[in-house]
C-alpha atoms as a PDB file:
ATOM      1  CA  UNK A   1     -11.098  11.200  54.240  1.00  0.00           C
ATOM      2  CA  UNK A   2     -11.108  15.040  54.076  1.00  0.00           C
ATOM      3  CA  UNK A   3      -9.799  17.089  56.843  1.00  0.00           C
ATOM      4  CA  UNK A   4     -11.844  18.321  59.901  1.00  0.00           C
ATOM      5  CA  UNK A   5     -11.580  22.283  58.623  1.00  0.00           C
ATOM      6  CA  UNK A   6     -11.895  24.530  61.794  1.00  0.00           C
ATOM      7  CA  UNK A   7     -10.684  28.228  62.635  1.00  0.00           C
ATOM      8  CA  UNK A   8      -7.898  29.409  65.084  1.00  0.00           C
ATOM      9  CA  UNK A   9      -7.255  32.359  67.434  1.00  0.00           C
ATOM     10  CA  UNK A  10      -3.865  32.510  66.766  1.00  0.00           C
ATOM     11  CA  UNK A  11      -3.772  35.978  68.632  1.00  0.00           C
ATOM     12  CA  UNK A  12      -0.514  35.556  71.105  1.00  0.00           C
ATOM     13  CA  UNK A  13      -0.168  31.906  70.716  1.00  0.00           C
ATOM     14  CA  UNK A  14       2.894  30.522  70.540  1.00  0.00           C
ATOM     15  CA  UNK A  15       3.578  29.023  66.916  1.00  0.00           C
ATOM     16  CA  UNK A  16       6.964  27.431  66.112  1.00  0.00           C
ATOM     17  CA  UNK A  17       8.112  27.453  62.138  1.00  0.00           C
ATOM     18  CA  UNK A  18      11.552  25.145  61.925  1.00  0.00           C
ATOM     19  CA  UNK A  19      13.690  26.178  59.384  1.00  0.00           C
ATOM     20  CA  UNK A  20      14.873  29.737  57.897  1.00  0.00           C
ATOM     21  CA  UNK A  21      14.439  29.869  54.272  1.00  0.00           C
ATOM     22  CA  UNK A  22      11.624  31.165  51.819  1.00  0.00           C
ATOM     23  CA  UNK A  23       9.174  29.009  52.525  1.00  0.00           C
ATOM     24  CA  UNK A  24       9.465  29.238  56.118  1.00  0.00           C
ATOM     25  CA  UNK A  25       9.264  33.398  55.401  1.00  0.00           C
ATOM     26  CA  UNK A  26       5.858  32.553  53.543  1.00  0.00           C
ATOM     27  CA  UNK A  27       4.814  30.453  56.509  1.00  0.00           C
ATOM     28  CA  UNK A  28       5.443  33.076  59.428  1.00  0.00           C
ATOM     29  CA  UNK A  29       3.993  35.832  57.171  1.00  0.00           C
ATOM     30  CA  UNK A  30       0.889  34.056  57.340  1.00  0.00           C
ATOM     31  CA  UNK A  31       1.260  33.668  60.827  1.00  0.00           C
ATOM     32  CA  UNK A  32       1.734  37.242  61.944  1.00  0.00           C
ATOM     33  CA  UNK A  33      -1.155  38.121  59.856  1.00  0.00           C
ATOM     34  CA  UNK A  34      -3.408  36.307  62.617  1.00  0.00           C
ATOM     35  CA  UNK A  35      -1.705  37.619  65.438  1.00  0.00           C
ATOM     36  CA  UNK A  36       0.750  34.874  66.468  1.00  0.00           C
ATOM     37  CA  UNK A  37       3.729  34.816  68.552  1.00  0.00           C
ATOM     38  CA  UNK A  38       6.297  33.068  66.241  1.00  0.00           C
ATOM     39  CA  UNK A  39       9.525  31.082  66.661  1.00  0.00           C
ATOM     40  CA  UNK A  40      11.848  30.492  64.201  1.00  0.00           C
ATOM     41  CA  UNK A  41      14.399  27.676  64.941  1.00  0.00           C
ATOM     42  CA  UNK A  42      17.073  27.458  62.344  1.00  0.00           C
ATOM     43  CA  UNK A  43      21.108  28.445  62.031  1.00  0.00           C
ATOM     44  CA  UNK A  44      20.641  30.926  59.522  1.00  0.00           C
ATOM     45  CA  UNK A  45      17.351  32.906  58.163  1.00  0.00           C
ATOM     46  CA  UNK A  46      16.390  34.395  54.905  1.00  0.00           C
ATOM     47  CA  UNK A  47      16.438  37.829  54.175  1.00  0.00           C
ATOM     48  CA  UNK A  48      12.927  38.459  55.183  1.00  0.00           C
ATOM     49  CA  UNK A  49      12.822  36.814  58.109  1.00  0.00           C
ATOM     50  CA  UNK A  50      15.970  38.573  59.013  1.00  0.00           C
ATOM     51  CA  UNK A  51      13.776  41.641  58.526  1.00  0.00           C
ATOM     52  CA  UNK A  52      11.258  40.635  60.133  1.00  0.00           C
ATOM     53  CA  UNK A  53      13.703  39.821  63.302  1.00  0.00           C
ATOM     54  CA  UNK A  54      14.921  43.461  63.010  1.00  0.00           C
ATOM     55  CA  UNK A  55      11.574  44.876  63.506  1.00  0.00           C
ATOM     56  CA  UNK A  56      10.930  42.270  66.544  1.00  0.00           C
ATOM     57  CA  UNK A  57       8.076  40.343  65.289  1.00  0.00           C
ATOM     58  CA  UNK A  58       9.909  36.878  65.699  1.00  0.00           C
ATOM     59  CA  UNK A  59      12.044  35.571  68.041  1.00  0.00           C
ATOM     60  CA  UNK A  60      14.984  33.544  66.737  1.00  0.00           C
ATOM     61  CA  UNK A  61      16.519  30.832  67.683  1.00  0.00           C
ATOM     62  CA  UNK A  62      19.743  30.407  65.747  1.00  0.00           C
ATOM     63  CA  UNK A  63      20.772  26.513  66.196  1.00  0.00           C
ATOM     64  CA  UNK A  64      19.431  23.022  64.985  1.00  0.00           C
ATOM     65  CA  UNK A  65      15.817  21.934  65.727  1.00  0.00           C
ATOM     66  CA  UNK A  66      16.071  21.109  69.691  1.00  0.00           C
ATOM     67  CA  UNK A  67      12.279  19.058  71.293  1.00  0.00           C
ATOM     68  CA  UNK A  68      12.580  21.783  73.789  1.00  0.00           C
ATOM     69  CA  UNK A  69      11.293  24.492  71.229  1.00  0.00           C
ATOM     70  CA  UNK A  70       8.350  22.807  71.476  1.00  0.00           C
ATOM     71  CA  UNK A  71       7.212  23.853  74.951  1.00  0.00           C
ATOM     72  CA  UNK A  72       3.674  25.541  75.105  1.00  0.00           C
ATOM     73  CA  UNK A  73       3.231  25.659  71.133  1.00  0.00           C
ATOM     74  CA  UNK A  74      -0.140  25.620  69.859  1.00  0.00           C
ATOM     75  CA  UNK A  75       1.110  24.790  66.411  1.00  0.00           C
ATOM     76  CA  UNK A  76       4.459  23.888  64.666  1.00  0.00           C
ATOM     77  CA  UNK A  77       5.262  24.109  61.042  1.00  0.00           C
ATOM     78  CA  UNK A  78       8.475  21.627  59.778  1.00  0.00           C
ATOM     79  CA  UNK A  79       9.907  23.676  56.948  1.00  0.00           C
ATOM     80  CA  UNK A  80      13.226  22.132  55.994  1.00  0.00           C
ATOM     81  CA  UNK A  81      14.677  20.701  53.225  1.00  0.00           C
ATOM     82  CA  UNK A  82      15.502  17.700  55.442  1.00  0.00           C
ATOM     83  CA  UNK A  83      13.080  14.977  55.614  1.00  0.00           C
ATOM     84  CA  UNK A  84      14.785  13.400  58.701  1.00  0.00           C
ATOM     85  CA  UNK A  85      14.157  16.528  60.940  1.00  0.00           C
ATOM     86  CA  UNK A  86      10.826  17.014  59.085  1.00  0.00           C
ATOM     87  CA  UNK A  87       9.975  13.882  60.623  1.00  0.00           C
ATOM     88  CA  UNK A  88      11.607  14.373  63.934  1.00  0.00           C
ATOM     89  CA  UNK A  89       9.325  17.674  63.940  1.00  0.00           C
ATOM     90  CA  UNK A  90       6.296  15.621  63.481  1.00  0.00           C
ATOM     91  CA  UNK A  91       6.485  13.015  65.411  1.00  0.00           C
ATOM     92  CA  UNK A  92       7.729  14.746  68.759  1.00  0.00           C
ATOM     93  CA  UNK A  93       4.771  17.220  68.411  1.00  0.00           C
ATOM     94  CA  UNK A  94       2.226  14.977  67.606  1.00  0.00           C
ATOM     95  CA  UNK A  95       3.268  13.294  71.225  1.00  0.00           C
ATOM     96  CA  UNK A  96       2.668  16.200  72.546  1.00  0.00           C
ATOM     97  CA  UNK A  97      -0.698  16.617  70.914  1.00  0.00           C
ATOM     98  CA  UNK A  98       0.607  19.634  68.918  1.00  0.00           C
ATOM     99  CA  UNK A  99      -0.759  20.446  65.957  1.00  0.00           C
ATOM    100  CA  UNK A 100       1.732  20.079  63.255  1.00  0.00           C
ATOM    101  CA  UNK A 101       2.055  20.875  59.283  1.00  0.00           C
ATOM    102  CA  UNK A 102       4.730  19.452  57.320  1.00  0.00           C
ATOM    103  CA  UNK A 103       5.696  21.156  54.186  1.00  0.00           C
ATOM    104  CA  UNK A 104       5.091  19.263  51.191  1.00  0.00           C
ATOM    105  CA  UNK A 105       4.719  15.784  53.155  1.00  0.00           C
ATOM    106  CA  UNK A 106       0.772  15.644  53.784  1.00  0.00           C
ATOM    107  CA  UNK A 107       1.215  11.838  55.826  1.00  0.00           C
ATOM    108  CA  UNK A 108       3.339  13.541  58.177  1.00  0.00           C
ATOM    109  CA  UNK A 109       0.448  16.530  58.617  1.00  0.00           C
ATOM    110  CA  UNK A 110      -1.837  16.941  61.492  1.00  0.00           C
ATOM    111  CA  UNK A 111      -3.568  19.943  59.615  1.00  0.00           C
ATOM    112  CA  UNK A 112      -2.994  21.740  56.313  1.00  0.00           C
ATOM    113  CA  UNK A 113      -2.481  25.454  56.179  1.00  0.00           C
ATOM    114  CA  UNK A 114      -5.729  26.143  53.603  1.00  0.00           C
ATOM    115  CA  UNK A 115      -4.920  28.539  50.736  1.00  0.00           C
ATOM    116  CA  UNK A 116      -6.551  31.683  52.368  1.00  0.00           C
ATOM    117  CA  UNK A 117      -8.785  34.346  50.379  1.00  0.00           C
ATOM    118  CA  UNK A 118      -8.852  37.932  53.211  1.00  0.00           C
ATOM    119  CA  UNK A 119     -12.108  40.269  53.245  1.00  0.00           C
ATOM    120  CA  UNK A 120     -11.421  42.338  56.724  1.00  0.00           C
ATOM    121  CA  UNK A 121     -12.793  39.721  58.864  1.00  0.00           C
ATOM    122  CA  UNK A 122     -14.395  37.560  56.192  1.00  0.00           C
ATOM    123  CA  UNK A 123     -11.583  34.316  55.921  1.00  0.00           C
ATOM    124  CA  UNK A 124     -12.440  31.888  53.526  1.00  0.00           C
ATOM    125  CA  UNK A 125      -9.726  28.685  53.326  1.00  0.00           C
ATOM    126  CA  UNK A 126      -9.854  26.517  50.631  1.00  0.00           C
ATOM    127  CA  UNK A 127      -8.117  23.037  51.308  1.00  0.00           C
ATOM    128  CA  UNK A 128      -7.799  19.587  49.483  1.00  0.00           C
ATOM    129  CA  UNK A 129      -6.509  17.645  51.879  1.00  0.00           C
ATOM    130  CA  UNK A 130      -2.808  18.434  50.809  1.00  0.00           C
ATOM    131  CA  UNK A 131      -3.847  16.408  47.859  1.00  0.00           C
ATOM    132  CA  UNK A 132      -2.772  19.725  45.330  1.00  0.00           C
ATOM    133  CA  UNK A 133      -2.033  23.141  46.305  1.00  0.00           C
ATOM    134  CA  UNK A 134      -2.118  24.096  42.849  1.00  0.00           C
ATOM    135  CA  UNK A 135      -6.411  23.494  43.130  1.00  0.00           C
ATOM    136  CA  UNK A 136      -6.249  25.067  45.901  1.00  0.00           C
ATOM    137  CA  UNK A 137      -4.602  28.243  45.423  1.00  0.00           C
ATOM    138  CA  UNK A 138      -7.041  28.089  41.932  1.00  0.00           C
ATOM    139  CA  UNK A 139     -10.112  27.962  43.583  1.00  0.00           C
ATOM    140  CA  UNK A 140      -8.760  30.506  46.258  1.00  0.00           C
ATOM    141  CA  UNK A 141      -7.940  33.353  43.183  1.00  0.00           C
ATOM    142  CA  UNK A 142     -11.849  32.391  41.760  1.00  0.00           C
ATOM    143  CA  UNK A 143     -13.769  33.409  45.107  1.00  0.00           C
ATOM    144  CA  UNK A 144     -11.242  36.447  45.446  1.00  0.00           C
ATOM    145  CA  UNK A 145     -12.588  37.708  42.254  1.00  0.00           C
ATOM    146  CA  UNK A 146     -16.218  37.171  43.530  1.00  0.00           C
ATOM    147  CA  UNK A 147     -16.044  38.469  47.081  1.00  0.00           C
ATOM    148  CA  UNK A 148     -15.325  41.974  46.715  1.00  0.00           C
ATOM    149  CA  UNK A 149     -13.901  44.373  49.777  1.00  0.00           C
ATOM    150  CA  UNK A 150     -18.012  45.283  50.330  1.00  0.00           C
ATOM    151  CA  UNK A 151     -17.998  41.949  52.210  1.00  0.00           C
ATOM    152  CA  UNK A 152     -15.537  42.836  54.618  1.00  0.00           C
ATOM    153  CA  UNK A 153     -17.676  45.938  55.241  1.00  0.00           C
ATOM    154  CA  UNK A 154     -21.115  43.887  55.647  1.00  0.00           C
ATOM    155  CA  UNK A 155     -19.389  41.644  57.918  1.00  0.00           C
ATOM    156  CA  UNK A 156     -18.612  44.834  60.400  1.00  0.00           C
ATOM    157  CA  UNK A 157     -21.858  46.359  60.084  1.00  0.00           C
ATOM    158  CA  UNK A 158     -23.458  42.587  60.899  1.00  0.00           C
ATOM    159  CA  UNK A 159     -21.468  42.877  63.871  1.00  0.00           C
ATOM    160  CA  UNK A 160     -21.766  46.209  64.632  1.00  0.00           C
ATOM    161  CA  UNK A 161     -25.588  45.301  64.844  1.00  0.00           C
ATOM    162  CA  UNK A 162     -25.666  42.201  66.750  1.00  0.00           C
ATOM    163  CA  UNK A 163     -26.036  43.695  69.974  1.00  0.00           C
ATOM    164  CA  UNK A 164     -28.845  45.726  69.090  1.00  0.00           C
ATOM    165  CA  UNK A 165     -30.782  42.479  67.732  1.00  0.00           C
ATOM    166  CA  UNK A 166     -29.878  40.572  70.670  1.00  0.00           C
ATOM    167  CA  UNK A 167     -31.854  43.552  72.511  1.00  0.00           C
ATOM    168  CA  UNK A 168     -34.477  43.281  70.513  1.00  0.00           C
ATOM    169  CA  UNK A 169     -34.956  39.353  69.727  1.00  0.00           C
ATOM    170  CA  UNK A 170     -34.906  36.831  72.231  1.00  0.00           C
ATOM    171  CA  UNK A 171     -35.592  34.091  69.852  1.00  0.00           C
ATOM    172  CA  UNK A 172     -32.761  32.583  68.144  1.00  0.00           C
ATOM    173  CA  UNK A 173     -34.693  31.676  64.931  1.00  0.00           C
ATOM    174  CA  UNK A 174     -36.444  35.929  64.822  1.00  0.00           C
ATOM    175  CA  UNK A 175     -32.181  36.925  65.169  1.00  0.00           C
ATOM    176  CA  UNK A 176     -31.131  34.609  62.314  1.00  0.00           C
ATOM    177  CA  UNK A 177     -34.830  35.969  60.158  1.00  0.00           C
ATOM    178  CA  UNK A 178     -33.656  39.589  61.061  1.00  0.00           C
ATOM    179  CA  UNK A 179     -29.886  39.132  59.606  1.00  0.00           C
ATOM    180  CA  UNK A 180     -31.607  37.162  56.572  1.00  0.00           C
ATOM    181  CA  UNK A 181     -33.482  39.899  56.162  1.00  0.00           C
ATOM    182  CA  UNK A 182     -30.374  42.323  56.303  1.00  0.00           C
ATOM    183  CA  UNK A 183     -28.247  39.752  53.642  1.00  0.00           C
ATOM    184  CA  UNK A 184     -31.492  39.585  51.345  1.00  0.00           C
ATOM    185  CA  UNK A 185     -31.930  43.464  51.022  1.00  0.00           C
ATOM    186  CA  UNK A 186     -29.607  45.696  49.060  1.00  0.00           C
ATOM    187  CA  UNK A 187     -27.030  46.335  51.670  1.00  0.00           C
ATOM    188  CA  UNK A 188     -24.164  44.785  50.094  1.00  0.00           C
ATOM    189  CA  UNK A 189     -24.894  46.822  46.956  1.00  0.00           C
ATOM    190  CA  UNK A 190     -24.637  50.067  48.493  1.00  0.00           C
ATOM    191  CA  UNK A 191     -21.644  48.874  49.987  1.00  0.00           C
ATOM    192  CA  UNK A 192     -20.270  48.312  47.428  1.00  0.00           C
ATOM    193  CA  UNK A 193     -21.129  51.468  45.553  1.00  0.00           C
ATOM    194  CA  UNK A 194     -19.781  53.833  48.706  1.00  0.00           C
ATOM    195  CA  UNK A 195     -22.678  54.259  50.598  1.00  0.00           C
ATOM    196  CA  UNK A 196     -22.007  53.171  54.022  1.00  0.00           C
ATOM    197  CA  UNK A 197     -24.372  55.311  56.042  1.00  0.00           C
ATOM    198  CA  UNK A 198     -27.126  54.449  53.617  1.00  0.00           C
ATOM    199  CA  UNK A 199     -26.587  50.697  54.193  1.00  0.00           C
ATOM    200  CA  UNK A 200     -26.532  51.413  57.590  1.00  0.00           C
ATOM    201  CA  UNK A 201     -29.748  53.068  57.907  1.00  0.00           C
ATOM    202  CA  UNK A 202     -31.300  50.327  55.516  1.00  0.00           C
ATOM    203  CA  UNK A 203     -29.678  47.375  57.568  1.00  0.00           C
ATOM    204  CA  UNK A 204     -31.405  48.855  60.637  1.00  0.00           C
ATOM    205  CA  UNK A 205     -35.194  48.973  58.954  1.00  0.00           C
ATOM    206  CA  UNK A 206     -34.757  45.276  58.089  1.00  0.00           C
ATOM    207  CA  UNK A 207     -33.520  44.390  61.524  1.00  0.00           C
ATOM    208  CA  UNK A 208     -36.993  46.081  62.612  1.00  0.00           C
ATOM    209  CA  UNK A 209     -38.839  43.719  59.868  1.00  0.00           C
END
């Protein structure tokens, strides 16, 4: 059965990552990107994460996975080469109905980290249910070469203009027509081709239908 897929504010949420070496680093990058508040519990840490602890944005813990870590974690990501502690990881967090990934072991998983494709705010995660990564990461490098940086532009004009059609729609179904509108008309071209105030000003004339 595929996974449930579903979005996180990870903005100042504590997420623990167990373990210190490369693919931990990927893990936390990924992490930081959406705003967490990472932990990294292991002895010794690779030479980015070291970095990373040098500009204080993680907080080591330099000993042996410990249940205490734990505490008030929205998420924790098992990222050892030991199976045993992987395991350990996963079980004690699932207890505590925390959400928890283990690398490369998808029946100890309570979610999969998607292979992520970035327009500004636009997030699109491709997942297959930890059955291949490799798919994943394929399909992920095929809509990055369709979805240009002119969606991450639409997507802040569309929300630049929301208030204004609140304003002037009280309808639900007239807002979603007026945005329709917006997505149908040539903004996104002239986007894409540099012309922001243009798509502006057009964006604003469909809005008034």
């Amino acid at each position: 059965m595929p996974y449930y897929p579903i979005n996180l504010n990870l903005r100042n949420r504590k997420c623990v990552v167990i373990g210190g070496g490369t693919v931990a680093e990927r893990k936390v990058k990924t992490l930081l990107k959406f705003g967490a508040t990472v932990v990294v519990v292991s002895p010794e840490l690779s030479i980015g994460l070291q970095e990373m602890l040098s500009r204080k944005q993680i907080t080591h813990m330099a000993s042996d996975y410990d249940p205490r870590y734990l505490r008030e974690a929205l998420l924790v990501i098992a990222a050892t080469a030991d199976r045993q502690i992987n395991q350990t990881v996963a079980l004690e967090a699932d207890s505590h109905n925390i959400l928890v990934n283990v690398v490369d072991d998808p029946e100890l998983c309570t979610f999969f980290v998607p292979a992520i494709a970035c327009r500004g705010d636009v997030v699109i995660g491709v997942s297959t249910s930890g059955k291949s990564p490799a798919l994943a990461r394929r399909i992920r490098e095929q809509v990055e070469s369709y979805f240009g940086l002119e969606y991450s532009l639409l997507a802040d004009l569309l929300g630049e203009l929301r208030d204004e059609v609140k304003g002037r729609y009280s309808d639900t179904n007239e807002r979603n027509q007026a945005f329709v509108r917006v997505l149908d008309s040539d903004v996104l071209e002239l986007l894409a081709q540099g012309h922001v105030a243009e798509a502006r000003e057009k964006a604003r004339q469909c809005l008034q239908g």
